[in-house]
C-alpha atoms as a PDB file:
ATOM      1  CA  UNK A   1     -19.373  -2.189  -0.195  1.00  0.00           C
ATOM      2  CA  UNK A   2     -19.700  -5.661  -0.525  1.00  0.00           C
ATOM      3  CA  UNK A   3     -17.785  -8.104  -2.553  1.00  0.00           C
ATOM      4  CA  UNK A   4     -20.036  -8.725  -5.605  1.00  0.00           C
ATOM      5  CA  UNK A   5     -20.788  -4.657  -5.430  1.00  0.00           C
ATOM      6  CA  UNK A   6     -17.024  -4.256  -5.624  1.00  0.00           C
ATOM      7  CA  UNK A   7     -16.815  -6.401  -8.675  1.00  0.00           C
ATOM      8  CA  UNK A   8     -19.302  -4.526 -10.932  1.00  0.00           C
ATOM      9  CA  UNK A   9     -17.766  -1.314  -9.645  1.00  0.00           C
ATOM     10  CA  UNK A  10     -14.213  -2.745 -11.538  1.00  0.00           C
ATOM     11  CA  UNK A  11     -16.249  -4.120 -14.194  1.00  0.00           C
ATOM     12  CA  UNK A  12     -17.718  -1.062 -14.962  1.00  0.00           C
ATOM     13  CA  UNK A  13     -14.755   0.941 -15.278  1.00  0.00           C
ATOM     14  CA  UNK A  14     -12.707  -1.658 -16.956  1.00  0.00           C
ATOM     15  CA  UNK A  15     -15.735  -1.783 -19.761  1.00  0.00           C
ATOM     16  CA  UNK A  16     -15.786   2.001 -20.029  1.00  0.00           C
ATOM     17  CA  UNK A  17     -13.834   3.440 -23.688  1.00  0.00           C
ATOM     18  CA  UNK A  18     -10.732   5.451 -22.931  1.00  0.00           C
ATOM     19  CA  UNK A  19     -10.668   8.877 -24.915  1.00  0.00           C
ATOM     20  CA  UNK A  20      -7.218  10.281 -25.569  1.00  0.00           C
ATOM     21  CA  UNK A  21      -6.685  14.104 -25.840  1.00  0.00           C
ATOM     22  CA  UNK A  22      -3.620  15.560 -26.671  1.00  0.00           C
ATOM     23  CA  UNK A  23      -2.664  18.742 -24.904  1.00  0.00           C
ATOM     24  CA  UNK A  24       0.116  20.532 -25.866  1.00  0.00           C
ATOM     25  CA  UNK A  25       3.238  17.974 -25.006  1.00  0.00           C
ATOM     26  CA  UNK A  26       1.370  15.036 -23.589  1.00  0.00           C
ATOM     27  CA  UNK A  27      -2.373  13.072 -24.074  1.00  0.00           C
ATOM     28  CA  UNK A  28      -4.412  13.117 -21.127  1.00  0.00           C
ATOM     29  CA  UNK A  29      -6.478   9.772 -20.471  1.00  0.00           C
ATOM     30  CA  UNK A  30     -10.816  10.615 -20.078  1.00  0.00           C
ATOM     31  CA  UNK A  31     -13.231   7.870 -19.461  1.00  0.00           C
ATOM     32  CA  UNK A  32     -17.169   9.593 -19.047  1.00  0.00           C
ATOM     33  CA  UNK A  33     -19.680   7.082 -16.771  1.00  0.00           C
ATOM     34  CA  UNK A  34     -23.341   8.004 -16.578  1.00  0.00           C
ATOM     35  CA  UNK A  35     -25.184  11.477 -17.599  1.00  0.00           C
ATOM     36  CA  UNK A  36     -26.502  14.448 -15.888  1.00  0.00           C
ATOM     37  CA  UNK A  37     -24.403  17.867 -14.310  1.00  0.00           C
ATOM     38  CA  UNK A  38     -20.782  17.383 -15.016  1.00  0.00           C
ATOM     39  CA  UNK A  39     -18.170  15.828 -12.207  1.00  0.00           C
ATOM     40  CA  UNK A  40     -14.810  15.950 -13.064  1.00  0.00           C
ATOM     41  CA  UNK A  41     -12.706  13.531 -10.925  1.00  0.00           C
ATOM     42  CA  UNK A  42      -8.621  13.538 -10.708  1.00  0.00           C
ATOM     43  CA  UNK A  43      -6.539  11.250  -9.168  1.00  0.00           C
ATOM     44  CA  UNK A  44      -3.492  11.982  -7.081  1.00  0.00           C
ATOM     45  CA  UNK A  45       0.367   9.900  -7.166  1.00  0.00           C
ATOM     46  CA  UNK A  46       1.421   7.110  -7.478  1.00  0.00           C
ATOM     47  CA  UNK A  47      -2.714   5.951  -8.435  1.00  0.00           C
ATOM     48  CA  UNK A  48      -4.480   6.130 -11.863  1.00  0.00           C
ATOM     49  CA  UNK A  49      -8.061   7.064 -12.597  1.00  0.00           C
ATOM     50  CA  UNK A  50      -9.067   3.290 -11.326  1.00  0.00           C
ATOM     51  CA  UNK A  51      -9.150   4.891  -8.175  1.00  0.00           C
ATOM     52  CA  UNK A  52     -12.802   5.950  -8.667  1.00  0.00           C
ATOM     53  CA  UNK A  53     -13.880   2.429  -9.116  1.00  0.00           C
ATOM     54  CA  UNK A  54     -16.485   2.136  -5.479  1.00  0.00           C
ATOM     55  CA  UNK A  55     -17.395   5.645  -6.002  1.00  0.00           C
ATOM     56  CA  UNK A  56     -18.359   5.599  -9.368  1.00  0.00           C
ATOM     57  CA  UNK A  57     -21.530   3.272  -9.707  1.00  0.00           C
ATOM     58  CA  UNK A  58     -23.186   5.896  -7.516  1.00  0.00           C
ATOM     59  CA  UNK A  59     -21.898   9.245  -8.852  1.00  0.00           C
ATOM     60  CA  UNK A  60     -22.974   8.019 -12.323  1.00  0.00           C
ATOM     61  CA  UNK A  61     -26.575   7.552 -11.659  1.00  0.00           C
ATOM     62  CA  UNK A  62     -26.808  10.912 -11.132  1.00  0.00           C
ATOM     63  CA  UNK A  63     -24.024  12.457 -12.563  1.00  0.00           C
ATOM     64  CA  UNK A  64     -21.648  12.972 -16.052  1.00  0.00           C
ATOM     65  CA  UNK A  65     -18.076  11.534 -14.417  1.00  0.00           C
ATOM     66  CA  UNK A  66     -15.010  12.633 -16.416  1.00  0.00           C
ATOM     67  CA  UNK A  67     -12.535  10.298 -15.157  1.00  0.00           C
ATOM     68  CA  UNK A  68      -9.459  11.754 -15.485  1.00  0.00           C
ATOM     69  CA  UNK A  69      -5.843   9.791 -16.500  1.00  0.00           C
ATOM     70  CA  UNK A  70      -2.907  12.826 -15.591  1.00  0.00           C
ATOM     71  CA  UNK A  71       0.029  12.265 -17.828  1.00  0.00           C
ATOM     72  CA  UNK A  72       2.925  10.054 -16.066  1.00  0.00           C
ATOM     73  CA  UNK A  73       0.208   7.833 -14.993  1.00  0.00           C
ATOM     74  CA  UNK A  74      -2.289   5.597 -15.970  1.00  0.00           C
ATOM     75  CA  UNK A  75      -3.616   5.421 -19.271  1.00  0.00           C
ATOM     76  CA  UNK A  76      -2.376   8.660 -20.596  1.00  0.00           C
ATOM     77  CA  UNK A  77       0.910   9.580 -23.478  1.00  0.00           C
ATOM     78  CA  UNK A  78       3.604  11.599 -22.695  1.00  0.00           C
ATOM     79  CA  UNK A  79       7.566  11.745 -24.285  1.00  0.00           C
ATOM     80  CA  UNK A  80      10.927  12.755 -23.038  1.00  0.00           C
ATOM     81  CA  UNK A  81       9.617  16.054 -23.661  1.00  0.00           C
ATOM     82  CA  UNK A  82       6.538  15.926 -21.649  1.00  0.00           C
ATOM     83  CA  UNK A  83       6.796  18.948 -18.798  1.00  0.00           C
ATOM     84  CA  UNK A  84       5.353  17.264 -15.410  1.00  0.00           C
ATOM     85  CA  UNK A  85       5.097  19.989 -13.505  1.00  0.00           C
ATOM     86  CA  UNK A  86       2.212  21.153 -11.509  1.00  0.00           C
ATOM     87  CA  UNK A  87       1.977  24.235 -13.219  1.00  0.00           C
ATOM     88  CA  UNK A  88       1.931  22.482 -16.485  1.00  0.00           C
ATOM     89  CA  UNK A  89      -0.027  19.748 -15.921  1.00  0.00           C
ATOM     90  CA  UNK A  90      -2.747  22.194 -14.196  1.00  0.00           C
ATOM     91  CA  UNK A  91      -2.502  23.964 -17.726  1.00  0.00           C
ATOM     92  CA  UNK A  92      -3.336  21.102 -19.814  1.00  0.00           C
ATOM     93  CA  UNK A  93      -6.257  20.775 -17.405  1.00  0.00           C
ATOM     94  CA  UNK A  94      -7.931  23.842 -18.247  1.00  0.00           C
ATOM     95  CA  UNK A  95      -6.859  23.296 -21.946  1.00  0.00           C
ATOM     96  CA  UNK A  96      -8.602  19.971 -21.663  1.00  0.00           C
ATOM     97  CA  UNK A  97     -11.705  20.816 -19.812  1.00  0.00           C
ATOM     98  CA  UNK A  98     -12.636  23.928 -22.424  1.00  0.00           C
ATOM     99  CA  UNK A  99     -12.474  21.366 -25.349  1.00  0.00           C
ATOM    100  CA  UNK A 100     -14.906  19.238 -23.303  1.00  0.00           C
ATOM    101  CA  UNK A 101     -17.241  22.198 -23.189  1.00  0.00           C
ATOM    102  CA  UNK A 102     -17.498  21.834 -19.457  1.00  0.00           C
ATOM    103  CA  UNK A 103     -18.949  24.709 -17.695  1.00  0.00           C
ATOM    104  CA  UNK A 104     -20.469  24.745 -14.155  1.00  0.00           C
ATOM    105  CA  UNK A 105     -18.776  21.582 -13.389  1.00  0.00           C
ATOM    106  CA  UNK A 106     -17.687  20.299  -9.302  1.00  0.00           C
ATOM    107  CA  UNK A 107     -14.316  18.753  -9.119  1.00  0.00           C
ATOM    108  CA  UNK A 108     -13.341  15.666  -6.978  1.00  0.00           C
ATOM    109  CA  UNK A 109     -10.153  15.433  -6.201  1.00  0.00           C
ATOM    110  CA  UNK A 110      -7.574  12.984  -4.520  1.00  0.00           C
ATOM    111  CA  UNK A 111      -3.812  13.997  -3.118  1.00  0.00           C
ATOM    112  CA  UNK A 112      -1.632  15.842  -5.733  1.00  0.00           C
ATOM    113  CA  UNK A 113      -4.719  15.955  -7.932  1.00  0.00           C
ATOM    114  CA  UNK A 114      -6.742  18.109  -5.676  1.00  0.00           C
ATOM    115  CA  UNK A 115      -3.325  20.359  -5.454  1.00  0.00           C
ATOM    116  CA  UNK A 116      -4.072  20.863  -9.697  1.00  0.00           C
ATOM    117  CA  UNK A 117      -7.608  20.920  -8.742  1.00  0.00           C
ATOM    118  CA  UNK A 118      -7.133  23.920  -6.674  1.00  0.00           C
ATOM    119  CA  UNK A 119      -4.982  25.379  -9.070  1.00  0.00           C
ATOM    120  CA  UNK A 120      -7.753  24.681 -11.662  1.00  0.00           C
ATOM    121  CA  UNK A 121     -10.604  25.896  -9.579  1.00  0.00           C
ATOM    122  CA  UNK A 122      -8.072  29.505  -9.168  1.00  0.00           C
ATOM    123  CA  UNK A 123      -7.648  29.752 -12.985  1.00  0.00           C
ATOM    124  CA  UNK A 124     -11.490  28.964 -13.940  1.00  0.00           C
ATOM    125  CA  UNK A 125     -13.401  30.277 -11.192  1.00  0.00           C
ATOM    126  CA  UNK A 126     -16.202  30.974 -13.106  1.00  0.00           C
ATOM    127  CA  UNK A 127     -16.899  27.856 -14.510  1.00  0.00           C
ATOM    128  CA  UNK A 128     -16.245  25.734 -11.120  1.00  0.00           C
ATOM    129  CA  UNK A 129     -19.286  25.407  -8.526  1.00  0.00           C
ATOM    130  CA  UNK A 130     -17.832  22.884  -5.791  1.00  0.00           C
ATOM    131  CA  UNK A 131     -14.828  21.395  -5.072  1.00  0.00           C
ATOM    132  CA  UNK A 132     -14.269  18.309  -2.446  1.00  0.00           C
ATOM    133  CA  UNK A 133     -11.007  17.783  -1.752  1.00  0.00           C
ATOM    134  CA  UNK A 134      -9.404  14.280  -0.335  1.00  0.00           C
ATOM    135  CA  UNK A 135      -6.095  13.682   1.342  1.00  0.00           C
ATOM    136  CA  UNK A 136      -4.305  16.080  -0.561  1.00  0.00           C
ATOM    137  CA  UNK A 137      -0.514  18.364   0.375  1.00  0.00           C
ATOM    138  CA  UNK A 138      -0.715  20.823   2.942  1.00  0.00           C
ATOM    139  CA  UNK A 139       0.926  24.238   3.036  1.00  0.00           C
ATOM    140  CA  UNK A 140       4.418  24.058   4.570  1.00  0.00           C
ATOM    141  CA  UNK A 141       3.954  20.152   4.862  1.00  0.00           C
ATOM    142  CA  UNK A 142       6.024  17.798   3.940  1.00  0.00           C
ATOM    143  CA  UNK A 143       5.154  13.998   3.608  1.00  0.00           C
ATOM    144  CA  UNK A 144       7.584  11.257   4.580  1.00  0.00           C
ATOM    145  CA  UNK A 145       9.681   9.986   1.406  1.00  0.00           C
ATOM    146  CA  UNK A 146       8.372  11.858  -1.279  1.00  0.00           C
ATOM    147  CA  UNK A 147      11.261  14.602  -1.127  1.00  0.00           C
ATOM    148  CA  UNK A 148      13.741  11.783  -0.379  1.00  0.00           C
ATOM    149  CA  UNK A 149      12.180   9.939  -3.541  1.00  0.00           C
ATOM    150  CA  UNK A 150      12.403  13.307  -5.795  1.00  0.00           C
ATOM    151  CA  UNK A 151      16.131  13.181  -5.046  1.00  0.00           C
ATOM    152  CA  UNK A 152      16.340   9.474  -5.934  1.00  0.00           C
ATOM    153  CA  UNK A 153      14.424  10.101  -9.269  1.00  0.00           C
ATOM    154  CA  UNK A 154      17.521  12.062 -10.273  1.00  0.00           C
ATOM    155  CA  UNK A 155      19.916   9.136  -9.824  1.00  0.00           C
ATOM    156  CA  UNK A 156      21.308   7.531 -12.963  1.00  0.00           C
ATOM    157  CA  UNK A 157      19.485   3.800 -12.742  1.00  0.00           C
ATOM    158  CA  UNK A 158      16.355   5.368 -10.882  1.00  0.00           C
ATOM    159  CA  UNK A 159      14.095   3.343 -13.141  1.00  0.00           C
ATOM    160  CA  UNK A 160      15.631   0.077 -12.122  1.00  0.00           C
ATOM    161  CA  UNK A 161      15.833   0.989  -8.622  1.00  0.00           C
ATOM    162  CA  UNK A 162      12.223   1.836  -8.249  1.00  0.00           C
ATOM    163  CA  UNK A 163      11.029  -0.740 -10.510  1.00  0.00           C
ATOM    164  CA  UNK A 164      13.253  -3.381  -7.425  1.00  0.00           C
ATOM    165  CA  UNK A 165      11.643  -1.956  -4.791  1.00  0.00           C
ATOM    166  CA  UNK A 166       8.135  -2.387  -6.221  1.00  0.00           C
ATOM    167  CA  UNK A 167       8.981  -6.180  -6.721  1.00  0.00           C
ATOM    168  CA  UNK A 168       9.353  -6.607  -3.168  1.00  0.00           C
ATOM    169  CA  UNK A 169       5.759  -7.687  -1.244  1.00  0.00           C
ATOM    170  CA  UNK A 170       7.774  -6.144   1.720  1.00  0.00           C
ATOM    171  CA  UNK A 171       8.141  -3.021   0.380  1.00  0.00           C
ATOM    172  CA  UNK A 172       5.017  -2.351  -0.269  1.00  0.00           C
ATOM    173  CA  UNK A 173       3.734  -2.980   2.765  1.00  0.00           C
ATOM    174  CA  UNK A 174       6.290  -0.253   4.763  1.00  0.00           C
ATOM    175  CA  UNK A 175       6.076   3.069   5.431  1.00  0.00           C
ATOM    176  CA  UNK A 176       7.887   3.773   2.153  1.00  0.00           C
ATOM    177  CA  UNK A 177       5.842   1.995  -0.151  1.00  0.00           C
ATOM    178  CA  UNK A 178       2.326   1.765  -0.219  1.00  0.00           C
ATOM    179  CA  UNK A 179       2.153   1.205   3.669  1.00  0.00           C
ATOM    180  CA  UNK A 180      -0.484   4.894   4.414  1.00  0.00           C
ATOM    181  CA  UNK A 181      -2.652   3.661   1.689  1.00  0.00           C
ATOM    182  CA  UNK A 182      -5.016   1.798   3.979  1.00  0.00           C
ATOM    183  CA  UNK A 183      -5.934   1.826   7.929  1.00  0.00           C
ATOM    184  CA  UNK A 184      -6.304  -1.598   7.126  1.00  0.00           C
ATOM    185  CA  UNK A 185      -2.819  -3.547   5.953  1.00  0.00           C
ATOM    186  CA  UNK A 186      -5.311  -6.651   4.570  1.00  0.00           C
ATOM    187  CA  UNK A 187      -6.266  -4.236   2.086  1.00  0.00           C
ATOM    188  CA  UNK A 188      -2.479  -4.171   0.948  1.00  0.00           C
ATOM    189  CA  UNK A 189      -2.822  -7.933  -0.172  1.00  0.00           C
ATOM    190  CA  UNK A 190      -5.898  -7.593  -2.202  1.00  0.00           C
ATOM    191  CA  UNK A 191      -4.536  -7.923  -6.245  1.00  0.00           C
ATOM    192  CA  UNK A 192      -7.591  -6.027  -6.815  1.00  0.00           C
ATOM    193  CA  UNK A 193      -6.825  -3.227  -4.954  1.00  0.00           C
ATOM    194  CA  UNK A 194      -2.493  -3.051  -5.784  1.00  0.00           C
ATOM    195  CA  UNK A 195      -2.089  -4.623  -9.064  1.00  0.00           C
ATOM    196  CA  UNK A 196      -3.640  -2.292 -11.317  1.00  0.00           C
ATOM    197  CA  UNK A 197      -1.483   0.534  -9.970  1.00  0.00           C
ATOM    198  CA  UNK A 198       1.701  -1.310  -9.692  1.00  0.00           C
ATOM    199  CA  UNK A 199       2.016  -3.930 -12.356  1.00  0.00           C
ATOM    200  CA  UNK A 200       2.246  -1.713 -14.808  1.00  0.00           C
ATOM    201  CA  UNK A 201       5.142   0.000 -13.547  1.00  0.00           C
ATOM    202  CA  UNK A 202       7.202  -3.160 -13.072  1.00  0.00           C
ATOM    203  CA  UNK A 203       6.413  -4.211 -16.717  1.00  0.00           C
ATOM    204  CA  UNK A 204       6.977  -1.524 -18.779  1.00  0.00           C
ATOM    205  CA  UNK A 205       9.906   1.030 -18.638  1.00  0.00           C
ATOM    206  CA  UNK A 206       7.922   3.968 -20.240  1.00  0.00           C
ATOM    207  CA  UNK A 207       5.561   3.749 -17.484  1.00  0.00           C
ATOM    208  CA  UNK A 208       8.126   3.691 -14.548  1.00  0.00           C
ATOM    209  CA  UNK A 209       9.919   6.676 -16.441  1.00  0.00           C
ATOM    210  CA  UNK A 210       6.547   8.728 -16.351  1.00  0.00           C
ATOM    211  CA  UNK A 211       5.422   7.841 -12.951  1.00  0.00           C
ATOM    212  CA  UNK A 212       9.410   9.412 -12.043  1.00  0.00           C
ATOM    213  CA  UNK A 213       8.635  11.922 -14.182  1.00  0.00           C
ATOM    214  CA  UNK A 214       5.024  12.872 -12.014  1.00  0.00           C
ATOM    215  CA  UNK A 215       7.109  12.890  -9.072  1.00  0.00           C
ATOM    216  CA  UNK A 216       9.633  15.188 -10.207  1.00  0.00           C
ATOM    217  CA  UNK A 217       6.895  17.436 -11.692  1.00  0.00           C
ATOM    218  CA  UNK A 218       5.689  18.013  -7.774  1.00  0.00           C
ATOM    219  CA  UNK A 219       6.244  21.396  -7.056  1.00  0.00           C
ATOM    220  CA  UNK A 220       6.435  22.732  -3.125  1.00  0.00           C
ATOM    221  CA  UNK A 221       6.639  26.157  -3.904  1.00  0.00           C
ATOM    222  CA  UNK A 222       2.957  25.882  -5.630  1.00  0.00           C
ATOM    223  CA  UNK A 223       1.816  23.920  -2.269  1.00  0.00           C
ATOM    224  CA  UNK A 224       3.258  26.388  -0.322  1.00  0.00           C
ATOM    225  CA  UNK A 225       1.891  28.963  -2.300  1.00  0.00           C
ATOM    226  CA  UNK A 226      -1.980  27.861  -1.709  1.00  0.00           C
ATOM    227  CA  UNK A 227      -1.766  29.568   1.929  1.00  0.00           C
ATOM    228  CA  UNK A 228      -2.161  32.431   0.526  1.00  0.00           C
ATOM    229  CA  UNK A 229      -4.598  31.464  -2.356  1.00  0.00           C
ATOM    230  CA  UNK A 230      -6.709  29.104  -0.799  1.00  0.00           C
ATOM    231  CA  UNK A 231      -9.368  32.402  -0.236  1.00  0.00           C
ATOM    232  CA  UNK A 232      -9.557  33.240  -3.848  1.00  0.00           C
ATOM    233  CA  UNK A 233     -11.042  29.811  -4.585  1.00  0.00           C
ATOM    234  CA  UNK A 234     -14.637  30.969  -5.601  1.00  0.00           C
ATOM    235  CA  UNK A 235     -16.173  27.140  -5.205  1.00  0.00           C
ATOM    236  CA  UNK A 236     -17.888  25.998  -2.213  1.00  0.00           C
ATOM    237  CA  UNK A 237     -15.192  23.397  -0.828  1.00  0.00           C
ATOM    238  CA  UNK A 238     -15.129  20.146   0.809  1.00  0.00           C
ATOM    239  CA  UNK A 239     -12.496  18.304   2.920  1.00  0.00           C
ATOM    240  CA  UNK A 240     -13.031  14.753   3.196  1.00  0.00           C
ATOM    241  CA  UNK A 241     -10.214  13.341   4.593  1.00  0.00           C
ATOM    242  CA  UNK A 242      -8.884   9.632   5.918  1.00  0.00           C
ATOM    243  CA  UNK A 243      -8.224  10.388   9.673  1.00  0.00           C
ATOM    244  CA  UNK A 244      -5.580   8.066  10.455  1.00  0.00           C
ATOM    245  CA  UNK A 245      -3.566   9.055   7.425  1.00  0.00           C
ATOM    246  CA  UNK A 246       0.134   9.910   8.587  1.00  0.00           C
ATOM    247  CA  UNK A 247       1.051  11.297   4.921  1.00  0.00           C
ATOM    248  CA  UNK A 248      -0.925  13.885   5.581  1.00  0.00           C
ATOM    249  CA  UNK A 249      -1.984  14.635   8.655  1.00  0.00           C
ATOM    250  CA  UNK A 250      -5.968  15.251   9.657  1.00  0.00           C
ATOM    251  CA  UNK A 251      -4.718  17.869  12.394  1.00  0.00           C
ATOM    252  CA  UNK A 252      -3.507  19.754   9.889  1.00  0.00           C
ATOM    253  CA  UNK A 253      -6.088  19.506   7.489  1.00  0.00           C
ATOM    254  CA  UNK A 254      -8.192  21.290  10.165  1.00  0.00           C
ATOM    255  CA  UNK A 255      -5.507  24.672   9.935  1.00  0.00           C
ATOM    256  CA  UNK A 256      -5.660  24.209   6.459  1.00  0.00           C
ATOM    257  CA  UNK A 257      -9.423  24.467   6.377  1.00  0.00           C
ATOM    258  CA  UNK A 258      -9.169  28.116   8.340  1.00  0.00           C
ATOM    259  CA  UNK A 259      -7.617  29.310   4.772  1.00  0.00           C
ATOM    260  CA  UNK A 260     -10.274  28.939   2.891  1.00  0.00           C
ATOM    261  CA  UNK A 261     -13.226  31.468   2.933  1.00  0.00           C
ATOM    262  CA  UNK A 262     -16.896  30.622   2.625  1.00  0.00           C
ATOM    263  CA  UNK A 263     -17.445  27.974   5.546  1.00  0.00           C
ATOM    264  CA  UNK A 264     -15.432  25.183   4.517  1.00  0.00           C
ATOM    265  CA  UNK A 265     -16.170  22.604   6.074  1.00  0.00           C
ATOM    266  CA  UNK A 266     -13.985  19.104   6.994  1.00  0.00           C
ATOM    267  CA  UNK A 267     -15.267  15.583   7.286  1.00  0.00           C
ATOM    268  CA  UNK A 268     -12.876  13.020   9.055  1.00  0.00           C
ATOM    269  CA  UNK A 269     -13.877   9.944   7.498  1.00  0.00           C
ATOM    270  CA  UNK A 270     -12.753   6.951  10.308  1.00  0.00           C
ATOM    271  CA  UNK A 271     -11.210   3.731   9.868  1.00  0.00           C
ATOM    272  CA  UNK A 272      -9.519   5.525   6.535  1.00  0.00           C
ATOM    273  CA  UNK A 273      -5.701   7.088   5.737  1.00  0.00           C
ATOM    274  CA  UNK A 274      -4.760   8.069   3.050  1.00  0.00           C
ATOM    275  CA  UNK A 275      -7.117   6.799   0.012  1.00  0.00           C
ATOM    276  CA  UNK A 276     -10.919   6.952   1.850  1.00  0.00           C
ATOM    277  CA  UNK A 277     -12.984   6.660  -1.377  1.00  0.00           C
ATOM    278  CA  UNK A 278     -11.293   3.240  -1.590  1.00  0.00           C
ATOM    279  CA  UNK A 279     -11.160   1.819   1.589  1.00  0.00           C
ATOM    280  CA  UNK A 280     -14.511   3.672   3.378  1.00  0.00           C
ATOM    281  CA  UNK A 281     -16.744   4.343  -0.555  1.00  0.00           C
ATOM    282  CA  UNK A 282     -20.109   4.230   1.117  1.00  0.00           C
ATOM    283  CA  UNK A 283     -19.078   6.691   3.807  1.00  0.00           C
ATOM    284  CA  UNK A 284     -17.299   8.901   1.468  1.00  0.00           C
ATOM    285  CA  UNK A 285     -20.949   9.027  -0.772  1.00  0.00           C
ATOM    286  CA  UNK A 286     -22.857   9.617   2.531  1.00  0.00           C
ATOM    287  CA  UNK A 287     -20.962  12.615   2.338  1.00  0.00           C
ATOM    288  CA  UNK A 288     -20.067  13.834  -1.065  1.00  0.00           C
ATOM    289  CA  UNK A 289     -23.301  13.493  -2.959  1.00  0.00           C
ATOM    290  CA  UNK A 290     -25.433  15.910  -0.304  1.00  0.00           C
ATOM    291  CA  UNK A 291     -22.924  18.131  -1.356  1.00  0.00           C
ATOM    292  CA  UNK A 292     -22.682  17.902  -4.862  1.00  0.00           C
ATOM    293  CA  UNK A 293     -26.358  18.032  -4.962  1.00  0.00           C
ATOM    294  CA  UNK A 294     -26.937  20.934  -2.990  1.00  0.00           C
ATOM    295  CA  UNK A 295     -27.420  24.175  -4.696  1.00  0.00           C
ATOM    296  CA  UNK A 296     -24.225  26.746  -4.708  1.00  0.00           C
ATOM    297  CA  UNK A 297     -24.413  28.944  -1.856  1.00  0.00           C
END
């Protein structure tokens, strides 16, 4: 994707008018791009719907794109009393997605989003045809930091603290920060690709509070859980997945795709960790629109 096509694909999503939906204790963020057979996509943590961006100038040509903002992030509401765990936030999904009237709809999913996604896709399997999956946990995986950061969430002053680190250019580039978000660091020093994600949090104390909040709401026990699940999922699945992502690892993406039943199959998208629809679009497309055009086996 070159750099004018990378500008139209921010235009277009910055143009697009955010609907707000309240679900039971918080508002979930939708923005709908182009017409035609419904896509739902979800982001995963610490990202927002902007994700999307470089895949969604394509997929709208062809297809009705709920963009999706989860509560604790992006452009969604939530309050002190907001629950943010998994199992809540994948029942406001299904809450949500009946009031849009969505039926026989595919799912694209990124991260802890495709974890709700599956959890979605278990709860409505008869309204959920495909499901591609991206980077996402793994059974009886842990990624670096994230546990480590759940405890730190706890702390009295955790706001502060995170909002310090995120300050710090340095930061962000390690291992702990935003580090696995690209095979290629350049990427890190692009404002296009950071600053939507992370200015927000530095600026405004409700936001750090509910992306602390999302991160607290990650449940392991539902991850781990999936092992034993992933073969009720009725939709025809897809793994694309960033290969040189060390947050989770492609090796064992490949066990993971052995528990699902119906042929799953696993791309390894190269030159890609852990976000591939934002650092490879045009080979994540090459992929995920043959399948979300094909008809349901």
């Amino acid at each position: 994707m070159n750099a004018g096509n990378v500008d139209s694909a921010v235009q277009l999503y910055a143009q697009a008018p955010l609907q707000s939906y309240a679900v039971e204790d918080a508002s979930i963020g939708v923005r709908v791009f182009g017409q035609g057979p419904a896509v739902v996509l979800i982001h995963g943590y610490p990202v927002h719907g902007y994700t999307w961006r470089k895949l969604l100038p394509t997929l709208a040509q062809t297809f009705s794109c709920y963009v999706i903002d989860l509560p604790g992030l992006g452009d969604s509401d939530w309050s002190a009393q907001t629950d943010f765990s998994f199992e809540a936030q994948a029942r406001r999904l299904c809450l949500l997605f009946t009031r849009l009237n969505l039926n026989d709809y595919a799912i694209v999913a990124h991260d802890t989003g495709a974890t709700l996604a599956r959890m979605v896709a278990l709860e409505q399997p008869e309204r959920i045809t495909k499901l591609a999956i991206i980077n996402t946990e793994i059974p009886q995986h842990r990624p670096p930091w994230i546990t480590f950061y759940q405890r730190c969430a706890k702390l009295p002053g955790s706001a502060w603290m995170f909002q310090t680190l995120l300050r710090s250019p340095a930061f962000l580039r390690s291992s702990m920060g935003l580090g696995q978000f690209y095979s290629d660091s350049a990427l890190l020093r692009e404002a296009e690709n950071i600053k939507p994600y992370i200015e927000p949090l530095i600026t405004s104390s409700k936001r750090i509070r509910g992306m602390l909040g999302y991160l607290m709401g990650i449940q392991w026990s539902v991850v781990d859980g999936l092992q034993s699940r992933h073969r009720d999922i009725q939709a025809e699945v897809l793994l694309l997945w960033g290969e040189d992502d060390k947050t989770f690892p492609v090796e064992l993406a490949q066990t993971m795709r052995q528990q699902f039943s119906g042929g799953c199959a696993l791309v390894r998208i190269k030159r890609a960790s852990l976000l591939p629809h934002e650092e490879q679009p045009d080979d994540v497309l090459g992929h995920l629109m043959p399948f979300l055009l094909s008809a349901p086996q």
